[in-house]
Protein backbone atom coordinates (compact mmCIF):
# COMPACT_ATOMS: atom_id res chain seq x y z
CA UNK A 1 173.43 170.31 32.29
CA UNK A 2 169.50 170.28 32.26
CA UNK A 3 168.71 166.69 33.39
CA UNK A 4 166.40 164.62 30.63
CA UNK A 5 162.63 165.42 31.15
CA UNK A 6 161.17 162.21 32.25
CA UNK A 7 157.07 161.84 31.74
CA UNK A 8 154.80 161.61 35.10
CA UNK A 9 152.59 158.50 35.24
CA UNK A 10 150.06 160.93 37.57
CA UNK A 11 149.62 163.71 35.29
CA UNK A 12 146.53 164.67 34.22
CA UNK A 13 144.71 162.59 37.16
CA UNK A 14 143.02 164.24 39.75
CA UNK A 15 142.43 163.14 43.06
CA UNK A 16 138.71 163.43 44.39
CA UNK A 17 138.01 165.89 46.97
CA UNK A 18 135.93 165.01 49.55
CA UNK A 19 133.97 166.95 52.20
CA UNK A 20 134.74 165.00 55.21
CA UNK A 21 136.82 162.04 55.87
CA UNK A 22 134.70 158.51 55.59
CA UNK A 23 134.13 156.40 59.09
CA UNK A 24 135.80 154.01 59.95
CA UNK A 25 134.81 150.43 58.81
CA UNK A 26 134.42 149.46 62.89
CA UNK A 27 132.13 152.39 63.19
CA UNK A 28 129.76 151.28 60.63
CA UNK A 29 129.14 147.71 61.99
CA UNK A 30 129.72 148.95 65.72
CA UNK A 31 125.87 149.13 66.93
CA UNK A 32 125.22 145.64 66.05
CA UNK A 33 128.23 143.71 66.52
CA UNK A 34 128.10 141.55 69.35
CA UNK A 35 124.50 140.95 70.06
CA UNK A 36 123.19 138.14 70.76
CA UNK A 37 120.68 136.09 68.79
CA UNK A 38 117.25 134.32 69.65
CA UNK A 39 117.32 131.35 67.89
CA UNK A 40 114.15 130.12 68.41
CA UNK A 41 112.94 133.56 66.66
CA UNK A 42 114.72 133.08 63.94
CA UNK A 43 114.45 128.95 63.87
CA UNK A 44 110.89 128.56 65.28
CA UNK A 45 108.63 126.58 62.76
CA UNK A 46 105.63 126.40 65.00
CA UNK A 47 103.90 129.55 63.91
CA UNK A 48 104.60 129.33 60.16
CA UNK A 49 103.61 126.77 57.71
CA UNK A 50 107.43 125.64 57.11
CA UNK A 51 108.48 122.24 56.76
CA UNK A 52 110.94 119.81 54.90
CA UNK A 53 109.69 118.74 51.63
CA UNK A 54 111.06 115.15 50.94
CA UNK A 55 111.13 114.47 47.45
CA UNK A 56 110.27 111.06 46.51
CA UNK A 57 107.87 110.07 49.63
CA UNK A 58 104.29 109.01 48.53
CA UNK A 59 101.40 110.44 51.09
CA UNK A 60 98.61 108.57 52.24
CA UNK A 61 95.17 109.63 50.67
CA UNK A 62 93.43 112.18 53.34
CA UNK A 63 90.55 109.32 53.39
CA UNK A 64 91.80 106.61 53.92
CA UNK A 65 92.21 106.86 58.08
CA UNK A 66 88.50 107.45 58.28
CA UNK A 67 87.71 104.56 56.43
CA UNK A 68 89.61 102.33 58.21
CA UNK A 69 88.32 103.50 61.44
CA UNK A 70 85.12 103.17 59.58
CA UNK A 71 85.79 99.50 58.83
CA UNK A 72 86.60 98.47 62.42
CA UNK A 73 83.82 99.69 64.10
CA UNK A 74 81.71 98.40 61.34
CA UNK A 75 83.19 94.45 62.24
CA UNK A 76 82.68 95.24 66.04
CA UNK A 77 79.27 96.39 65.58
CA UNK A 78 77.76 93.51 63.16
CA UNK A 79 80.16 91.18 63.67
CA UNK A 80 82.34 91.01 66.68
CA UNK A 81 79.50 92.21 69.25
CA UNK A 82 76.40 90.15 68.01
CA UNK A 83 78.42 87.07 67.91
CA UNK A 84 79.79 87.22 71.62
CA UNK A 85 76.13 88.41 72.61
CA UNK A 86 74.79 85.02 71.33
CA UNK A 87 77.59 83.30 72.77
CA UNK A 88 76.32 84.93 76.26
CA UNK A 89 72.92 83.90 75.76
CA UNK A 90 73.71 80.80 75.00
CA UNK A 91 75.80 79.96 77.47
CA UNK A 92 73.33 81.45 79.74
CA UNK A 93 70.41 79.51 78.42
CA UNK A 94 72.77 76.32 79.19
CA UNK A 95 73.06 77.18 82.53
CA UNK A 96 71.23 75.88 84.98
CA UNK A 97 68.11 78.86 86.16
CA UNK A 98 67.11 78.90 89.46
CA UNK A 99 63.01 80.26 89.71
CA UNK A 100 61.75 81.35 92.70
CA UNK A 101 58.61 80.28 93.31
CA UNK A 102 55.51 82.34 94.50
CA UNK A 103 55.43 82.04 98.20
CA UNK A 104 52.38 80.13 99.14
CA UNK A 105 49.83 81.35 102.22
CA UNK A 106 47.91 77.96 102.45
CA UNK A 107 49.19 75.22 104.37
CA UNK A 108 48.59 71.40 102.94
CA UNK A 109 45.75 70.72 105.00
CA UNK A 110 43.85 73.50 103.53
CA UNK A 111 40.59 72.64 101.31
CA UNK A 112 39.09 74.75 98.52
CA UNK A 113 35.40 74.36 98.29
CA UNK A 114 34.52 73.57 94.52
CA UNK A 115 30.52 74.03 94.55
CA UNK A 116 28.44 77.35 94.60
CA UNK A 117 27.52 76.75 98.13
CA UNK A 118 28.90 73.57 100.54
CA UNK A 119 26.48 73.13 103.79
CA UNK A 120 28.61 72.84 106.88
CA UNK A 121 26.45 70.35 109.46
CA UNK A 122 27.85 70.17 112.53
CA UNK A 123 27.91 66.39 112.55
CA UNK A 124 28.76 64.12 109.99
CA UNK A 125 25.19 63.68 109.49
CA UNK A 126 23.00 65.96 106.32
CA UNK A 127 20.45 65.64 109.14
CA UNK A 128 22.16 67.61 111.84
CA UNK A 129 21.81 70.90 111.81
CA UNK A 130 23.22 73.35 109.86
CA UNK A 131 25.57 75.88 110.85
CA UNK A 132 26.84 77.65 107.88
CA UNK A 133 27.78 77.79 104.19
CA UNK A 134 30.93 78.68 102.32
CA UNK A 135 30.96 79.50 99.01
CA UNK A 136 33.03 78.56 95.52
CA UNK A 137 36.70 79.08 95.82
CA UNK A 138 36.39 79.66 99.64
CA UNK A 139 39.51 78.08 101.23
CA UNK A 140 39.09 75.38 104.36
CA UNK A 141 41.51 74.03 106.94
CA UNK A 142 41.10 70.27 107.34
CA UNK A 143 40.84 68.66 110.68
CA UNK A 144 39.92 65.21 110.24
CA UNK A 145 38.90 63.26 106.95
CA UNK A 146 36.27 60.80 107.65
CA UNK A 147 36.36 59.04 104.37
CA UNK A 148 33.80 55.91 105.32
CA UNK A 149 31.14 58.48 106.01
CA UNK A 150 32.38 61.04 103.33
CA UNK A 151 32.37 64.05 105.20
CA UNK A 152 35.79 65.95 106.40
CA UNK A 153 36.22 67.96 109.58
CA UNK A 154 36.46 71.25 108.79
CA UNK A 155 37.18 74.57 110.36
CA UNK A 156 36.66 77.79 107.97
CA UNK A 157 39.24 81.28 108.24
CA UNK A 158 37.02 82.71 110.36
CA UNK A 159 37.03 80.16 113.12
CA UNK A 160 33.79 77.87 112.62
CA UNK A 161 33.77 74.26 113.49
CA UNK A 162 31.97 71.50 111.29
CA UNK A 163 31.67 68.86 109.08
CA UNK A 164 31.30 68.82 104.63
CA UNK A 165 30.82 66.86 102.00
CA UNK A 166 34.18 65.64 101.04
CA UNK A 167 33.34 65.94 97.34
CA UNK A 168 32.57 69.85 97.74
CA UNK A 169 36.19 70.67 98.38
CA UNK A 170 39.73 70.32 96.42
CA UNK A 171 42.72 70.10 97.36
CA UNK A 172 43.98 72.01 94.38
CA UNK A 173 45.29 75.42 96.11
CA UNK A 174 46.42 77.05 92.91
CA UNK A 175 43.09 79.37 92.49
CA UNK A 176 43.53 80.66 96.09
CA UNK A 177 46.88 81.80 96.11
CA UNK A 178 47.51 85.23 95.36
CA UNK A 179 50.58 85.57 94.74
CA UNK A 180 50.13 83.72 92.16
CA UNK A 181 47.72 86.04 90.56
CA UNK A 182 47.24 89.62 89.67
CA UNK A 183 43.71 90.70 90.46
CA UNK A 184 41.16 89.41 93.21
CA UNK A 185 37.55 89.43 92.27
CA UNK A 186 34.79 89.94 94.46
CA UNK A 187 31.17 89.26 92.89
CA UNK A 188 28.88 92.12 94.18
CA UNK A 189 25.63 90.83 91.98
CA UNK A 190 22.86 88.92 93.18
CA UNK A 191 25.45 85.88 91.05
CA UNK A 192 27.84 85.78 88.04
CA UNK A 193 27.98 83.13 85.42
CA UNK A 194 31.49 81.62 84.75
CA UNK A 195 31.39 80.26 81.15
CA UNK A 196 34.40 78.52 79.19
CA UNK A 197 34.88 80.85 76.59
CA UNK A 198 35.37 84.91 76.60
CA UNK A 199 32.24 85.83 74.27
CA UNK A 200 29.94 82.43 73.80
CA UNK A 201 31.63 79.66 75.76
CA UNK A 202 29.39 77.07 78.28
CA UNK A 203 28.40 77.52 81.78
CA UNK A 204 30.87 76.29 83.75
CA UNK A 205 29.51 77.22 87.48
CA UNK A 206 26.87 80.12 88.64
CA UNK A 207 28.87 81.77 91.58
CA UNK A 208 27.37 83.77 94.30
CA UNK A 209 27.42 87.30 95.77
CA UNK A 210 30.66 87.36 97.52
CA UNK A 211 32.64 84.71 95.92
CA UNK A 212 36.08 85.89 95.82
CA UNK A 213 38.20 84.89 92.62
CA UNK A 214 41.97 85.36 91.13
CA UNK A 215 42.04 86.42 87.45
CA UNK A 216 45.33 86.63 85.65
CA UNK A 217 44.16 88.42 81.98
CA UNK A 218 41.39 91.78 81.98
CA UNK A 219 40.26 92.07 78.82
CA UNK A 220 37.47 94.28 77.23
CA UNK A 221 34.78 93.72 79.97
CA UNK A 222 36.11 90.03 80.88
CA UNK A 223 38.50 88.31 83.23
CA UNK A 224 40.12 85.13 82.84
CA UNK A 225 39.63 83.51 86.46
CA UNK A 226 41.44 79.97 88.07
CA UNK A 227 39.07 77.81 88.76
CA UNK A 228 39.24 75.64 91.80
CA UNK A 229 40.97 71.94 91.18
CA UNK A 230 42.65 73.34 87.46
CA UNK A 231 41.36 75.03 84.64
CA UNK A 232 40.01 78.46 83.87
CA UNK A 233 37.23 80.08 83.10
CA UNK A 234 35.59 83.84 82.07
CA UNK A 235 33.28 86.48 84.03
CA UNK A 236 31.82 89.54 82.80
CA UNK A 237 33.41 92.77 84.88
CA UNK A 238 29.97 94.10 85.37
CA UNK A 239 28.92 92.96 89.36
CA UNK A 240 32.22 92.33 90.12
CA UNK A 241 34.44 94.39 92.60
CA UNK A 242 37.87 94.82 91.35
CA UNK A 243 41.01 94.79 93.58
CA UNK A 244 44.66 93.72 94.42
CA UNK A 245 45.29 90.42 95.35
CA UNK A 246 45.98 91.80 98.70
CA UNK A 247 43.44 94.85 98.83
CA UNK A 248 40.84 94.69 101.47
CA UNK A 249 37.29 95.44 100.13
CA UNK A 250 36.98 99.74 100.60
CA UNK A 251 34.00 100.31 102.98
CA UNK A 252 31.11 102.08 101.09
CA UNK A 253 28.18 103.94 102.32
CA UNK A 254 25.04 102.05 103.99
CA UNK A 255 22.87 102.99 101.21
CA UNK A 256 25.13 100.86 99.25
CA UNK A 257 24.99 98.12 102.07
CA UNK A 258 20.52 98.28 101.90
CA UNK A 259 20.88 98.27 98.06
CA UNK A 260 22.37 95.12 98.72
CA UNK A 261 20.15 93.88 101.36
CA UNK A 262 16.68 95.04 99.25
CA UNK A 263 18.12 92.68 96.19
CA UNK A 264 16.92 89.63 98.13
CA UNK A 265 13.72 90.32 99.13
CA UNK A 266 11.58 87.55 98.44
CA UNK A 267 14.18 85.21 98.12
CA UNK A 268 13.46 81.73 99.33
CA UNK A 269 14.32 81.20 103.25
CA UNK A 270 17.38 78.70 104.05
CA UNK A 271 18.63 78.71 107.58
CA UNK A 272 21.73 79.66 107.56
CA UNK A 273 22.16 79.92 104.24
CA UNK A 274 24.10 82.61 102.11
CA UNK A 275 22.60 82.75 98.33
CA UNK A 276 19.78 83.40 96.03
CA UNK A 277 19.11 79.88 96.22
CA UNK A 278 18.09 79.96 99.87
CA UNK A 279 19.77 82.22 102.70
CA UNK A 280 18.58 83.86 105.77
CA UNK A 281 18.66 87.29 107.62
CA UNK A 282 22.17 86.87 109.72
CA UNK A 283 23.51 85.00 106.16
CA UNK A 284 22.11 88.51 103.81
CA UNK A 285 23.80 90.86 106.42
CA UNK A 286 27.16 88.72 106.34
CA UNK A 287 27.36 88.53 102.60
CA UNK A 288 25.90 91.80 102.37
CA UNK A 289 28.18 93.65 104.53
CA UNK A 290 31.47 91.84 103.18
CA UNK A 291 30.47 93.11 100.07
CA UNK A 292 30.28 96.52 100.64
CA UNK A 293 33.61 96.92 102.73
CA UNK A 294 32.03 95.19 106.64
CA UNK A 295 33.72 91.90 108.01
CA UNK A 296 30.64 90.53 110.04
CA UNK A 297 30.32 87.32 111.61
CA UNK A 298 28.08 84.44 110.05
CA UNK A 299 26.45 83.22 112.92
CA UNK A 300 23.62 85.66 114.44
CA UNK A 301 24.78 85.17 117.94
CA UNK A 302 28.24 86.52 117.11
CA UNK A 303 26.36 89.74 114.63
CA UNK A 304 24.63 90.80 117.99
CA UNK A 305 27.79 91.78 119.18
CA UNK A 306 29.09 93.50 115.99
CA UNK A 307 29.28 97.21 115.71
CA UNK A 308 27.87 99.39 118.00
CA UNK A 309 25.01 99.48 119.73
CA UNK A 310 21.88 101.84 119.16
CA UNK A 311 20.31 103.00 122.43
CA UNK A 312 16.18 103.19 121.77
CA UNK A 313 14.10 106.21 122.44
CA UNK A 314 10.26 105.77 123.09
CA UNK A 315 7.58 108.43 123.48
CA UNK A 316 7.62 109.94 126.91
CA UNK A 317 3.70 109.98 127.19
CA UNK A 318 2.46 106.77 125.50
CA UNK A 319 5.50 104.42 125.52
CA UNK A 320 5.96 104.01 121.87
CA UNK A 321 9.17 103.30 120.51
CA UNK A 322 10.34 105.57 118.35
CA UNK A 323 11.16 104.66 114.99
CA UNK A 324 13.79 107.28 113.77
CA UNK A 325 15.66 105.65 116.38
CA UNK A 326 16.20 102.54 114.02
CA UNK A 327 18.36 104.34 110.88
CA UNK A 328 18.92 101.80 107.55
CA UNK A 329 21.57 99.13 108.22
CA UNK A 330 20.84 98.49 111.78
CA UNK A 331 20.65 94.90 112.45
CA UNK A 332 17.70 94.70 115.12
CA UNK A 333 17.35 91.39 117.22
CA UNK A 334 14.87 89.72 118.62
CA UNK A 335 13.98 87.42 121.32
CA UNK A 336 11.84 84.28 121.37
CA UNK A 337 7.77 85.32 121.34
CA UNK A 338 7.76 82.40 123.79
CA UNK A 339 10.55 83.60 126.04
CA UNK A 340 10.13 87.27 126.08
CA UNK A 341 12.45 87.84 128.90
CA UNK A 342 15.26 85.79 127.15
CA UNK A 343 18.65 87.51 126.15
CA UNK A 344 19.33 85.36 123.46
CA UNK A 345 18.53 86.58 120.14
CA UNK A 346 15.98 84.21 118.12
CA UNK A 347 15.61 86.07 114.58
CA UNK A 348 16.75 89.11 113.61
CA UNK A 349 15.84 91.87 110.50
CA UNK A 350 17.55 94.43 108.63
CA UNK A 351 16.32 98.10 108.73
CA UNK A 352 16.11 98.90 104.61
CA UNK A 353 14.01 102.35 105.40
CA UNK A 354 12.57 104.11 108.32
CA UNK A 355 10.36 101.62 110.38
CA UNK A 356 10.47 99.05 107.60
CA UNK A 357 12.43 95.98 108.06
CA UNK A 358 13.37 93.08 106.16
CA UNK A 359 12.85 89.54 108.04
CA UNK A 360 11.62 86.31 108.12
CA UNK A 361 8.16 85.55 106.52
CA UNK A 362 6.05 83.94 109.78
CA UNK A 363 5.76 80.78 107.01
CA UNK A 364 9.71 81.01 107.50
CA UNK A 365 9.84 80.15 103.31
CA UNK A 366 11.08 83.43 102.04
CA UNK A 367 12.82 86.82 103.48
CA UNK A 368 9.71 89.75 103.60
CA UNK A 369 9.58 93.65 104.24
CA UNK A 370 8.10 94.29 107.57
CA UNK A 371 7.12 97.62 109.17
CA UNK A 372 6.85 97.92 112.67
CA UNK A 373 3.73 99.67 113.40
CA UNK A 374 1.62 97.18 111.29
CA UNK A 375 3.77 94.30 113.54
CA UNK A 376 3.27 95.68 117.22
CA UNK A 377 4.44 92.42 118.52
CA UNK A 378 7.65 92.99 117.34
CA UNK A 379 8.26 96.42 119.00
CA UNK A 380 8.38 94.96 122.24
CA UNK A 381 10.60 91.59 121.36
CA UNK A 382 13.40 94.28 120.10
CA UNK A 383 16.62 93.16 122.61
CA UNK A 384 19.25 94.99 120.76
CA UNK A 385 19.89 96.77 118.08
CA UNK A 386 23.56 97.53 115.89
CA UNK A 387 24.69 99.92 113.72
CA UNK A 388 27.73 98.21 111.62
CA UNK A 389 27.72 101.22 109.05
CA UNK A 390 28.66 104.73 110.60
């Protein structure tokens, strides 16, 4: 008995045929399963613009840091800092200052002579004789004051004994101090007029060549100078030699030094004097010579010593001294027409040229150009002869 035909649930479906069996599911993932990870490769936010936007947080304006750096360094500058800098100051200004003072050469005793010229007698007597002069703003050293007689013992910087008029001197040390001053003046003019004012002011004093003055102010062809006992007054800067307070005078040439010399000739004799107003031979070559860079002496006795000394030469057949032997600047001394043998000097004259000499008039009233061979007396008086400019 044919068993009842029962219907497949397969037919009709075919199966897909395939050309080679598929892997494996652990073959496909098998060349990267188990490696291991960098995380900071795959986390890093360093290198990329990444970060974590948080909603609802306002940012700060890009601005506003800079301005209120801005704003602080504004209040330090023109507030903050100006306001402890006058605190300083005035603090400071509060304080007690200590000033040095200038240190001071001159001792108390010292004297500063207040008139063109002072006389120095050596007594206490306008009769005795005189032995010097010292000029304006010269300083002094005190000895003795004799006030019943008024005169005061004096001995000047370069050693000389004697007496002065107590009312030629000050004791007012302010215009001789110089380190109190900035410039030193020396007048190298016949004299220089100190007036009160810089362009028309009064005479205050006529000063003489080789007056030394402090100035404090140079101005367009002035100084301002400190006058002896207070005060100050103006000089021109023509005639006037100028230096540091401490400078030494620069030593010239000796046609410089007979410029000087020839200025006076004819100038009214004064023994022992030093100015226009009346000076004599050994007082021309000490002003003279100071002026043009020579510390002599003032006394002739000490001048004939000075320098160095000029051997003569005279004329092998007749005897004559010859005068090329005698250059310009040589002091030449003489001995006393009544003591011809004597060693000590009695006048002396100033060689301004070849055989031409300035001296003495024989009236003895004013200084005169002399040349030996019209004086033959002279030749033969000569005991010694210096040369102070080399």
């Amino acid at each position: 008995m044919k068993k009842p035909w029962k219907s497949n649930p397969f037919a009709g479906f075919r199966m897909p045929v395939f050309s080679a069996a598929p892997k494996k599911p652990t073959e496909r993932v098998h060349s990267h399963f188990g490696e291991t990870q960098n995380v900071q490769e795959v986390w890093d936010l360093t290198e990329k613009d990444a970060y974590v936007d948080q909603q609802g947080r306002r940012r700060l304006p890009r601005f506003l840091v800079p301005a209120i750096v801005f704003f602080v360094l504004a209040v330090l500058l023109f507030w903050f800092l100006p306001g402890l800098a006058m605190q300083y100051a005035s603090s400071a200004k509060n304080a007690p200052q200590q000033v040095l003072a200038p240190d001071r050469i001159f001792p108390d005793t010292t004297r500063v002579v207040c008139v063109a010229a002072a006389n120095i007698w050596s007594l206490d007597d306008i009769k005795s004789p005189r032995i010097t002069q010292v000029l304006y703003n010269e300083p002094v050293y005190l000895i003795d004051a004799i006030s019943a007689e008024g005169f005061i013992h004096i001995r000047t910087q370069d050693g000389i004994e004697g007496y002065m008029k107590s009312t030629d001197v000050t004791d007012n040390l302010d215009s001789v101090e110089p380190n109190l001053h900035k410039l030193k003046l020396i007048v190298s003019d016949i004299s220089k007029n100190v007036k009160s004012d810089a362009s028309n002011g009064t005479l205050l004093i006529e000063v003489m060549m080789n007056t030394v003055l402090y100035a404090d102010v140079k101005s367009a062809g002035v100084y301002e100078v400190s006058l002896p006992g207070g005060g100050y007054g103006w000089v021109g800067s023509s005639g006037v030699i100028e230096l540091g307070v401490r400078d030494p005078v620069e030593k010239v040439g000796v046609r410089y030094f007979v410029s000087s010399v020839q200025s006076f000739v004819d100038m009214t004799h004064l023994d022992h004097g030093l100015t226009k107003n009346g000076l004599s031979v050994d007082g021309l070559a000490y002003v003279s010579a100071s002026v043009n860079g020579v510390k002599l002496p003032r006394t002739m006795e000490e001048q004939m010593a000075a320098g160095d000394r000029v051997d003569l030469s005279y004329d092998a057949v007749t005897g004559i001294l010859n005068v090329e032997s005698i250059s310009p600047g040589d002091l030449v001394f003489f001995s006393d027409p009544n003591e011809p043998t004597s060693a000590a000097p009695y006048e002396m004259g100033i060689c301004t040229d070849t055989g031409m000499l300035i001296m003495t008039s024989k009236s003895r009233t004013t200084l005169r150009l002399f040349t030996l061979a019209d004086n033959a007396s002279l030749e033969s008086r000569i005991i010694a002869v210096r040369r102070i400019f080399t």
